[in-house]
N, C-alpha and C. Protein backbone atom coordinates (compact mmCIF):
# COMPACT_ATOMS: atom_id res chain seq x y z
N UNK A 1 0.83 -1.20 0.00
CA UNK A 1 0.00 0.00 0.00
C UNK A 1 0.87 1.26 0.00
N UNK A 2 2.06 1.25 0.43
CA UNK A 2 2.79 2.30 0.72
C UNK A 2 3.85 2.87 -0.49
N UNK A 3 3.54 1.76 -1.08
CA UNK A 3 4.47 1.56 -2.58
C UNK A 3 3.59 2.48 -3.61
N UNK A 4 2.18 2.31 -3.62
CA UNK A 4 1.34 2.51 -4.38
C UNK A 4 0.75 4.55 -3.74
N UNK A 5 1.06 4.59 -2.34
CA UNK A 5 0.64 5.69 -2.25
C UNK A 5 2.16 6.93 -2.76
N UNK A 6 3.53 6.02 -2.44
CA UNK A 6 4.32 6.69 -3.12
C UNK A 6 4.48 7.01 -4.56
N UNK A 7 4.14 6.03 -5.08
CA UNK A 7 3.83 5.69 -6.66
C UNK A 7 3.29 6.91 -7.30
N UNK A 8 1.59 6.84 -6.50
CA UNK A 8 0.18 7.81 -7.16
C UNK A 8 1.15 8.99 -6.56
N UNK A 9 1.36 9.32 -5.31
CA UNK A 9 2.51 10.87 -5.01
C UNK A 9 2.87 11.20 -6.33
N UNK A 10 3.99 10.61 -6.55
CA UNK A 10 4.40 10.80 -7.80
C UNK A 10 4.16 11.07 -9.35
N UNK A 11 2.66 10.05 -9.68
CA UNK A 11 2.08 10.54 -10.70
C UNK A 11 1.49 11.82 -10.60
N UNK A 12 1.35 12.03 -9.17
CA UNK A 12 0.60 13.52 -8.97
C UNK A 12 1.13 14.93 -9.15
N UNK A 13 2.39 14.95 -8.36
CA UNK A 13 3.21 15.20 -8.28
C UNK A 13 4.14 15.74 -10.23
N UNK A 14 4.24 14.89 -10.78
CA UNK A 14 5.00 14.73 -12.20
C UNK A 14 3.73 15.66 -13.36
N UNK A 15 2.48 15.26 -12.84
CA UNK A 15 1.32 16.24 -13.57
C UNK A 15 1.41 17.40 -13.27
N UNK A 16 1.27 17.63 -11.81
CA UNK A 16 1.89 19.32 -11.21
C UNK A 16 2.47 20.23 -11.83
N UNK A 17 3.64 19.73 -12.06
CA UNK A 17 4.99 20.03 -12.49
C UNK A 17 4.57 19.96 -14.51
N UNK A 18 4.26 19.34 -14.53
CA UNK A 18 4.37 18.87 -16.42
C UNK A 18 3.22 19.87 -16.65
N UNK A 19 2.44 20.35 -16.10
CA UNK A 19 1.26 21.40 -16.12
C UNK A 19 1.66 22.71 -16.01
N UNK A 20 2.73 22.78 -14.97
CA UNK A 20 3.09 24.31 -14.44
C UNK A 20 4.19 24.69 -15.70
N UNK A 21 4.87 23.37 -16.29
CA UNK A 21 5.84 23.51 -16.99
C UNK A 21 5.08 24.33 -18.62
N UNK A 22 4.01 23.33 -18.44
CA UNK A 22 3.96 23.78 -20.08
C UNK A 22 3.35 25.53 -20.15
N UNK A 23 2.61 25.64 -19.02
CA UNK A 23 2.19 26.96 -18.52
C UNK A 23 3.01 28.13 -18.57
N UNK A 24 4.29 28.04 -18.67
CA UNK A 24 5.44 28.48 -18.73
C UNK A 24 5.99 28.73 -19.68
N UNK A 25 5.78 27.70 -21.06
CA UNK A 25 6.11 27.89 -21.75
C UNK A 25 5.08 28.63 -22.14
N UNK A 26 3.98 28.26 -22.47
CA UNK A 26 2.59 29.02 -23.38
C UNK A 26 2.84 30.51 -22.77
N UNK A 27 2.96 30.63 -21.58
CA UNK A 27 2.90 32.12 -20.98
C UNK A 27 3.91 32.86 -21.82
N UNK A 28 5.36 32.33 -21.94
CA UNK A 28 6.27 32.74 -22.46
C UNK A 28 5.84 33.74 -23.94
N UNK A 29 5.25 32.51 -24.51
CA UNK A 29 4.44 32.59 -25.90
C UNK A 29 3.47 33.89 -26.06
N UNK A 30 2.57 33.87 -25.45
CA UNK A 30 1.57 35.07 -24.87
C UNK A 30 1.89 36.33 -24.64
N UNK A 31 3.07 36.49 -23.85
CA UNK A 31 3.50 37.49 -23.36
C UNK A 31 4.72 38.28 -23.81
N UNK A 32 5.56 37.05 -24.89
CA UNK A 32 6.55 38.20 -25.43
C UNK A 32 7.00 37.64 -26.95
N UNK A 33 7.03 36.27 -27.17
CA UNK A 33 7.15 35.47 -28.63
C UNK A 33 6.55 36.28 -29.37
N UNK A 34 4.92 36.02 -29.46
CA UNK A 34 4.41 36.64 -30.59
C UNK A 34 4.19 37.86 -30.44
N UNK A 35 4.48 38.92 -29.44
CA UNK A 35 3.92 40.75 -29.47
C UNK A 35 5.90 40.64 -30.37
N UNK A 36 6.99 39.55 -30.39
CA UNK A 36 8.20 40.29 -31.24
C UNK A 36 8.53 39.46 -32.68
N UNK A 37 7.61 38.67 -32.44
CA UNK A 37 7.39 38.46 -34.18
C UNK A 37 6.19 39.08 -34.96
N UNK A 38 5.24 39.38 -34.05
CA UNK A 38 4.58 40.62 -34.67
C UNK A 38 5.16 42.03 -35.08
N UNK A 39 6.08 42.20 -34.17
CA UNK A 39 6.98 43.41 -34.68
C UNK A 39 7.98 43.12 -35.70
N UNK A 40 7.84 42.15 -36.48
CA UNK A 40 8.87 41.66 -37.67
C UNK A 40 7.89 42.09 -38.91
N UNK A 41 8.72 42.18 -39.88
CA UNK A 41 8.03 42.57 -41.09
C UNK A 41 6.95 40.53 -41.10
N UNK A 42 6.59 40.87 -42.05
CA UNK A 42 5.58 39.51 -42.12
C UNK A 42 6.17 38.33 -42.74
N UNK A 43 7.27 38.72 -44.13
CA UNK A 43 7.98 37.55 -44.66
C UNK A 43 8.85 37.20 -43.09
N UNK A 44 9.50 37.87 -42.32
CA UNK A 44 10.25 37.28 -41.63
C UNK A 44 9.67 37.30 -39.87
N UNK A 45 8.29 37.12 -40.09
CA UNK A 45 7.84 36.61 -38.55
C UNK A 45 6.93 35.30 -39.21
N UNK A 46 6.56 35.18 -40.41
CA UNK A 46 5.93 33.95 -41.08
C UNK A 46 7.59 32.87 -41.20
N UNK A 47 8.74 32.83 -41.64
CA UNK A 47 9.68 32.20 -41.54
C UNK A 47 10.39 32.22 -40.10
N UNK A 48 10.19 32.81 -39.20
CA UNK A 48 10.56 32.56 -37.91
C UNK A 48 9.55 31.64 -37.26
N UNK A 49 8.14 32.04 -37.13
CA UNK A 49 7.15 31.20 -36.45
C UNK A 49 7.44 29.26 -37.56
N UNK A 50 7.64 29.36 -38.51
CA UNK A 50 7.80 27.92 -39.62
C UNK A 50 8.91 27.29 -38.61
N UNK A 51 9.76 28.45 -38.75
CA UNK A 51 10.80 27.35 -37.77
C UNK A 51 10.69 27.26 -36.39
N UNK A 52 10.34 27.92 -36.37
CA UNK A 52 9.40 27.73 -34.66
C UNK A 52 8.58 26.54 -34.60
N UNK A 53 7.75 26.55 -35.23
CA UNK A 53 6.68 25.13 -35.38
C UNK A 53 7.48 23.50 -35.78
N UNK A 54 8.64 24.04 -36.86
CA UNK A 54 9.21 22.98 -36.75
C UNK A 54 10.31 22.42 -35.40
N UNK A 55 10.62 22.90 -35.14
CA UNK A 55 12.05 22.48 -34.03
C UNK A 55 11.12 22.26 -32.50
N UNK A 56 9.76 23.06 -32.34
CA UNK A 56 9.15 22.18 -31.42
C UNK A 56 9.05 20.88 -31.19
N UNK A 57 8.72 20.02 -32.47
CA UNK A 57 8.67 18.95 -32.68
C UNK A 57 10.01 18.14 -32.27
N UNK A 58 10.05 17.73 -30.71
CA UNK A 58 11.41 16.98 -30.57
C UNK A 58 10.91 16.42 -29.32
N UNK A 59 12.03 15.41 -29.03
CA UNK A 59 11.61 14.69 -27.97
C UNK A 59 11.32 14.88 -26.37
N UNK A 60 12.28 15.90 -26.29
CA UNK A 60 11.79 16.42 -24.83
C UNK A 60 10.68 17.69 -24.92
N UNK A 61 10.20 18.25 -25.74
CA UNK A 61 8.82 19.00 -25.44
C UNK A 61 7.78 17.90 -24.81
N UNK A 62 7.74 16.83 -26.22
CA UNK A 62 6.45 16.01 -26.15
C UNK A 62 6.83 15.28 -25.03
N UNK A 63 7.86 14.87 -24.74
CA UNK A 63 7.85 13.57 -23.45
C UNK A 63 7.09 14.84 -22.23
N UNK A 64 7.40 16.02 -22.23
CA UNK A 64 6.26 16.66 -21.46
C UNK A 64 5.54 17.13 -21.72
N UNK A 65 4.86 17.05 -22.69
CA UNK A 65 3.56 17.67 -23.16
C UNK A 65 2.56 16.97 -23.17
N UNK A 66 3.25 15.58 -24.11
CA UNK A 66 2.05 14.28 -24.11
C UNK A 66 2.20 13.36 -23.03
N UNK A 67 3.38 13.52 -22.13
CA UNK A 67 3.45 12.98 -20.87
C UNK A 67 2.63 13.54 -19.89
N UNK A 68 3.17 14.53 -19.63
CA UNK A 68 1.79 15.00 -18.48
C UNK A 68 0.03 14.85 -19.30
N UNK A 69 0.23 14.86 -20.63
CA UNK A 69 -1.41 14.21 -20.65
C UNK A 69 -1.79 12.93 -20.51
N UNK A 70 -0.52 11.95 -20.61
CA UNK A 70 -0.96 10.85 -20.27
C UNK A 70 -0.88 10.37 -18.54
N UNK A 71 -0.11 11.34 -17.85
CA UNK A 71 -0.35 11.60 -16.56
C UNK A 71 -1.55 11.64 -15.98
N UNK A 72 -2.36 12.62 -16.82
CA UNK A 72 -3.43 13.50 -16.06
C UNK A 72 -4.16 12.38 -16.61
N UNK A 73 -4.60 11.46 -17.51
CA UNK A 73 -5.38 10.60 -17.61
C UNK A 73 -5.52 9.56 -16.36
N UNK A 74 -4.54 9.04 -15.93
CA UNK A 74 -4.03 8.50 -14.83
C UNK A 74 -4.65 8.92 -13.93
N UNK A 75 -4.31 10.28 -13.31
CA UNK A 75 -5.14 10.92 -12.29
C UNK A 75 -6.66 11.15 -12.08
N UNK A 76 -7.19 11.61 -13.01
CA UNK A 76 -8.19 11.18 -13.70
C UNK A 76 -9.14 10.04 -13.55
N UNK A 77 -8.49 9.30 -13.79
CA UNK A 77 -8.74 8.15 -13.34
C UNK A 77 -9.08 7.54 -11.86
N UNK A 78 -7.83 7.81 -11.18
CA UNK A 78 -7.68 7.54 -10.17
C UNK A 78 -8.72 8.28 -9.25
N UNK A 79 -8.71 9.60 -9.09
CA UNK A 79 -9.64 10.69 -8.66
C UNK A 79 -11.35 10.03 -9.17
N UNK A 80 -11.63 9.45 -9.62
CA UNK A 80 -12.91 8.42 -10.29
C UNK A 80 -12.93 7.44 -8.93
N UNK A 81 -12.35 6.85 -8.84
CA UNK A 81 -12.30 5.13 -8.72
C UNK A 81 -12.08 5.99 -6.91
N UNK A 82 -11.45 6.99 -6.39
CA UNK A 82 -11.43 7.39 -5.21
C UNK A 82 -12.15 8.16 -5.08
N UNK A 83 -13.40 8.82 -5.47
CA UNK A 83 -13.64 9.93 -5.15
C UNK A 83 -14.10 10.47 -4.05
N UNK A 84 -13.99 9.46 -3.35
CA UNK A 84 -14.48 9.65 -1.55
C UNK A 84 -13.40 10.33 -0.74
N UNK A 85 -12.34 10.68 -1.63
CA UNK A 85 -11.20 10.90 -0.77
C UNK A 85 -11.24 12.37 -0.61
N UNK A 86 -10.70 12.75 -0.12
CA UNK A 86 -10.37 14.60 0.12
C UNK A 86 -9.40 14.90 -1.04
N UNK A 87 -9.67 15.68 -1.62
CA UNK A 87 -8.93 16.38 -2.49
C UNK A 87 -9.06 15.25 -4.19
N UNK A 88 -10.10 14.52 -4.16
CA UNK A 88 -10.39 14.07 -5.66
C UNK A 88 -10.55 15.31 -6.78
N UNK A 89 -11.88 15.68 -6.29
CA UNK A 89 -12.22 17.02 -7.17
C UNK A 89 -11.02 17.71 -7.74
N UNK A 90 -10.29 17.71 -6.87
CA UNK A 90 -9.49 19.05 -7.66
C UNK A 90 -8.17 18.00 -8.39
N UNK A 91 -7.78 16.82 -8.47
CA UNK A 91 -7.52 15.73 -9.29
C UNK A 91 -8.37 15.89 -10.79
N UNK A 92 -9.20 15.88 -10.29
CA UNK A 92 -10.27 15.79 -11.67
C UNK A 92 -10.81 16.67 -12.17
N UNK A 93 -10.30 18.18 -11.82
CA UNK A 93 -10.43 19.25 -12.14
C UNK A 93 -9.52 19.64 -12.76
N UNK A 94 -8.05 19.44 -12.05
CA UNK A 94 -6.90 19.69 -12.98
C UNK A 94 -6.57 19.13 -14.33
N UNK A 95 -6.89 17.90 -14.29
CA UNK A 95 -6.53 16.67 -15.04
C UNK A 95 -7.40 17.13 -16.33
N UNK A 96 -8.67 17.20 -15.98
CA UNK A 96 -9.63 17.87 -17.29
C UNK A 96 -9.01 18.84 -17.81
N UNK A 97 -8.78 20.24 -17.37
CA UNK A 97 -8.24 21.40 -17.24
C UNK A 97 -6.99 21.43 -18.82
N UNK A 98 -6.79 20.42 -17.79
CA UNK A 98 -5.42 20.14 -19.08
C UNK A 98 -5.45 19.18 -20.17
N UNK A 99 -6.02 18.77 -19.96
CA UNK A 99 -6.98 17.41 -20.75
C UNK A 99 -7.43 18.32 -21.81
N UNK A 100 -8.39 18.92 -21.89
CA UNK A 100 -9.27 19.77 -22.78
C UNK A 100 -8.72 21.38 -22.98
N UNK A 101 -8.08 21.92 -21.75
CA UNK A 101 -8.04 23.23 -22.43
C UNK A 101 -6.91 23.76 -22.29
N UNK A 102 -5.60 22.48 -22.76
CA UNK A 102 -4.48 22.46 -23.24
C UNK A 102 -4.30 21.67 -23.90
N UNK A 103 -4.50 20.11 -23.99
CA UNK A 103 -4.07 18.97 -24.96
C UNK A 103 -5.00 19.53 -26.00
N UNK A 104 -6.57 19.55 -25.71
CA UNK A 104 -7.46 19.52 -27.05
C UNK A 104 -7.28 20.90 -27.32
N UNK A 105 -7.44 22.06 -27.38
CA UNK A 105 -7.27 23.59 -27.59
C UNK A 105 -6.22 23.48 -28.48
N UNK A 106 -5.04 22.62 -28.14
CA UNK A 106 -3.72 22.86 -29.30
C UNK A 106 -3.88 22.20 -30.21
N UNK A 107 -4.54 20.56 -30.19
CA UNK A 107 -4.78 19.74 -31.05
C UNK A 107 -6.15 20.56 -32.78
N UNK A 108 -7.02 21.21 -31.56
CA UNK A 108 -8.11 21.77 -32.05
C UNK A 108 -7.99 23.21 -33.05
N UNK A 109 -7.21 23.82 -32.09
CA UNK A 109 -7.22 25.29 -32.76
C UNK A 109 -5.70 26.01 -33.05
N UNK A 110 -4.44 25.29 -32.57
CA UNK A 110 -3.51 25.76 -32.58
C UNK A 110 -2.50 25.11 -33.79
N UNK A 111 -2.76 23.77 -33.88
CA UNK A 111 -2.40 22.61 -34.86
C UNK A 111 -2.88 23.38 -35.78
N UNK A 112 -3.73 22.93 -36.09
CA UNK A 112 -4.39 24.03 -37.72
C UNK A 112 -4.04 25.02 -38.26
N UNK A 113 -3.62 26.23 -37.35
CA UNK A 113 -2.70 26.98 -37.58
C UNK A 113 -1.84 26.77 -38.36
N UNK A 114 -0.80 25.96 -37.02
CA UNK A 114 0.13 26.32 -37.63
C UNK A 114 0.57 25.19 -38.88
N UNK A 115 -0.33 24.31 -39.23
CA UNK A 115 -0.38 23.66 -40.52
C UNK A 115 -0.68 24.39 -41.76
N UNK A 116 -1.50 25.61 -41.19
CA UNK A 116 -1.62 26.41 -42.48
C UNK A 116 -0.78 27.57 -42.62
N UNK A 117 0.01 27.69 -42.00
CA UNK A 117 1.18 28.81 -41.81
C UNK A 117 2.22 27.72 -42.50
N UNK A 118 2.23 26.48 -42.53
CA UNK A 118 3.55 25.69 -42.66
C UNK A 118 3.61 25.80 -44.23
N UNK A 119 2.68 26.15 -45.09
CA UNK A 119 2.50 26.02 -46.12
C UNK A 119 2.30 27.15 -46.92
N UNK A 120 1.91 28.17 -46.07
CA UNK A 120 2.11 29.48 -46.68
C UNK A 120 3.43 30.05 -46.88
N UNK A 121 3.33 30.68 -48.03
CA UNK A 121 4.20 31.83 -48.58
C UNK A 121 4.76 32.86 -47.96
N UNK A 122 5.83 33.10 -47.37
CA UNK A 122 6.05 34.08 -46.96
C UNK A 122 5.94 35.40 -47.50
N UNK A 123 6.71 35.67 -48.45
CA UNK A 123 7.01 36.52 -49.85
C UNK A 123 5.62 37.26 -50.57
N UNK A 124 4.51 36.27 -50.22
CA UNK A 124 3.22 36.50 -51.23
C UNK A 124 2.20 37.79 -50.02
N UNK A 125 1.48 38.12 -51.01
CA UNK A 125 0.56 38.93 -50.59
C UNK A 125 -0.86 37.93 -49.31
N UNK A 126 -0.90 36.65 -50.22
CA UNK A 126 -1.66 35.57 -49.38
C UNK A 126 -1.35 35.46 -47.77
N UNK A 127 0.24 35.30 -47.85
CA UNK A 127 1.05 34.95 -47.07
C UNK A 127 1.12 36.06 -45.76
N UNK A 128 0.81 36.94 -46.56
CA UNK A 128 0.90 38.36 -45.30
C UNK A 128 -0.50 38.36 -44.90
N UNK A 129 -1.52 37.97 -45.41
CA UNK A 129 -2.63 38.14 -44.92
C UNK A 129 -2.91 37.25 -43.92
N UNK A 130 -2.26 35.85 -44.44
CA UNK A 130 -2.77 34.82 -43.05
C UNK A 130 -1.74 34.81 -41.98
N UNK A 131 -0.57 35.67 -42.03
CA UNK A 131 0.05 36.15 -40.87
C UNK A 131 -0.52 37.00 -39.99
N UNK A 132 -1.62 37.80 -41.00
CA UNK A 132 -2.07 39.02 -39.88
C UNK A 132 -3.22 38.01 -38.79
N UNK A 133 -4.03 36.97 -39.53
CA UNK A 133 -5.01 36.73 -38.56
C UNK A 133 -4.34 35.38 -38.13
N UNK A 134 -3.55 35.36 -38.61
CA UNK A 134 -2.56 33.98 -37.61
C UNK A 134 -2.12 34.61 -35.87
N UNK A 135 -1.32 35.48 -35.98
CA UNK A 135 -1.38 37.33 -34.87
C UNK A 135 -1.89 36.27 -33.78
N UNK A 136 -3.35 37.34 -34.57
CA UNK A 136 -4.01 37.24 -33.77
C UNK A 136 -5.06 36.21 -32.78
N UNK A 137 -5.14 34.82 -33.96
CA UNK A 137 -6.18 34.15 -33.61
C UNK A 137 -5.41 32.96 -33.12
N UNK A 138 -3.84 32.30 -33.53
CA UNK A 138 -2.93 32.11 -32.68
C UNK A 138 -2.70 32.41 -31.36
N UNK A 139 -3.09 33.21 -30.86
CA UNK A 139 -2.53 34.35 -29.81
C UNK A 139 -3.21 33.71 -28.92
N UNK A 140 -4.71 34.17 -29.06
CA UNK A 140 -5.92 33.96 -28.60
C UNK A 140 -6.19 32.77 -27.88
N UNK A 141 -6.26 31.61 -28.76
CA UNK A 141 -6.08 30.49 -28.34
C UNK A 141 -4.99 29.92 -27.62
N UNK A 142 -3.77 30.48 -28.10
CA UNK A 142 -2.55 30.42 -26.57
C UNK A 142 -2.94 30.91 -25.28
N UNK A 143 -3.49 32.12 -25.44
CA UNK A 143 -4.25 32.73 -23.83
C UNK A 143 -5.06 31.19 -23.36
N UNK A 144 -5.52 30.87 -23.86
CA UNK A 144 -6.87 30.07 -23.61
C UNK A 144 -6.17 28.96 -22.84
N UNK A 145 -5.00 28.17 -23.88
CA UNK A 145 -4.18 26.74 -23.41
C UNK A 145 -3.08 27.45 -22.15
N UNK A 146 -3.25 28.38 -22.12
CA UNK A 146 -2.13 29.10 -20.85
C UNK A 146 -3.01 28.60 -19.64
N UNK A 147 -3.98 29.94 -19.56
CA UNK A 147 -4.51 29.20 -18.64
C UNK A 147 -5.48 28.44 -18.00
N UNK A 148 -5.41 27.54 -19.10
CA UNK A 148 -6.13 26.27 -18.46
C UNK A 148 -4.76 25.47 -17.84
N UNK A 149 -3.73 25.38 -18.22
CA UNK A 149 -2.63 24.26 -17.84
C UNK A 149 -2.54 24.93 -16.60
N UNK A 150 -2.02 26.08 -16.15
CA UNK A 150 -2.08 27.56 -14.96
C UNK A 150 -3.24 26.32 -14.22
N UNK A 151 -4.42 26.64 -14.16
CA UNK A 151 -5.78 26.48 -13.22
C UNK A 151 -5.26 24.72 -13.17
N UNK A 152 -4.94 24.37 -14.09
CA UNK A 152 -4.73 22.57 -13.97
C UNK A 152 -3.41 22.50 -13.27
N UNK A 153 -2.54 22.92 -12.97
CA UNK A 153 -1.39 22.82 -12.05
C UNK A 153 -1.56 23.39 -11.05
N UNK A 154 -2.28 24.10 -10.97
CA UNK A 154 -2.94 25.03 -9.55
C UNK A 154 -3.93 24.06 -8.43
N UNK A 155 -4.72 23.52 -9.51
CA UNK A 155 -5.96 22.54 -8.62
C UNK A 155 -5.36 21.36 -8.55
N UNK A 156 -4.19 20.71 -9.22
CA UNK A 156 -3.31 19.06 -9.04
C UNK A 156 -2.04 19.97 -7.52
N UNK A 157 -2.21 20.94 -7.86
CA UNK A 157 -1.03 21.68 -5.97
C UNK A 157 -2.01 21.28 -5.48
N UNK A 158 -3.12 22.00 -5.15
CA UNK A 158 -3.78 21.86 -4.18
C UNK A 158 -4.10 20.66 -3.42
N UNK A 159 -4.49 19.36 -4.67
CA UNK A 159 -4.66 17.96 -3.99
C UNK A 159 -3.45 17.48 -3.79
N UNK A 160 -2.34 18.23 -3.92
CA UNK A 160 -1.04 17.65 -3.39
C UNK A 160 -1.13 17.80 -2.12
N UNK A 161 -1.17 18.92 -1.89
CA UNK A 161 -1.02 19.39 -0.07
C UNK A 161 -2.18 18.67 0.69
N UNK A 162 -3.09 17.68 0.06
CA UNK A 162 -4.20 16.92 0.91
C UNK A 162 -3.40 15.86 0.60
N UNK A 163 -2.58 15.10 1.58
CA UNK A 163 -1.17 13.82 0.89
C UNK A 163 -2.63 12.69 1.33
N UNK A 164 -3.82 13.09 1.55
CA UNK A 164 -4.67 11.68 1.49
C UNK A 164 -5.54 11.71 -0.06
N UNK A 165 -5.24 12.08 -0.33
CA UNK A 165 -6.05 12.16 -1.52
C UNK A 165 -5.21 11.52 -2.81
């Protein structure tokens, strides 16, 4: 039993952290990435964000990105099957949190993006146009996956500090 409450600690614990982490990054994003590739002419904040989108793609983002979602499934879970315990709710508050309005929000509205930025023209008149509402509607939806991961690492602290839960 003691194996298993150190264990779940830990999965709890590793979501916390993989939540606050990515929060950090998205904030990063929000708050100063795109207000200084917006201040780039458009051929060269459309070829900065391309390579931006590409070099994300590596192994230590996703081992925490899609790790803590396969974390929070876990918890999730667990927070189900316990929910009699003190501090479930906010297990299954966080876990959603990040579940939906960070895993699905990027999958949903941020992916698309930047699939259609990957293919645009920098150089072209097209190309400047879907930079302008890339800006903005990019942006937007980063606010959104910020803070939900924020409120989902906030409510997985909280059922930390209940060590019965």
């Amino acid at each position: 039993m003691a194996m298993t409450n150190h264990s779940l600690f830990a999965l709890k614990l590793f979501s916390a952290l993989g939540c606050g982490l990515i929060a950090g990054v998205f904030f990063a994003f929000s708050t100063f990435v795109m207000s200084a590739l917006a201040r780039l002419k458009p051929t060269q904040g459309i070829v900065a964000m391309q390579s931006i989108n590409i070099t994300v793609i590596n192994p230590l983002f996703f081992t925490v990105f899609f790790g803590t979602a396969v974390a929070c499934i876990f918890v999730a879970v667990f927070s189900l099957l316990r929910w009699h315990q003190p501090g479930a709710s906010y297990l299954l508050v966080g876990s959603l949190l990040y579940l939906v309005g960070t895993l699905g929000v990027t999958i949903v509205f941020n992916v698309p993006l930047n699939e259609a930025l990957a293919i645009a023209d920098p150089n072209s008149t097209e190309g400047a146009r879907l930079w302008s509402d890339y800006l903005v509607n990019w942006t937007i939806w980063n606010h959104v996956r910020t803070v939900a991961a924020l409120a989902a690492a906030a409510s997985l602290t909280i059922a930390l500090c209940d060590r019965a839960s």
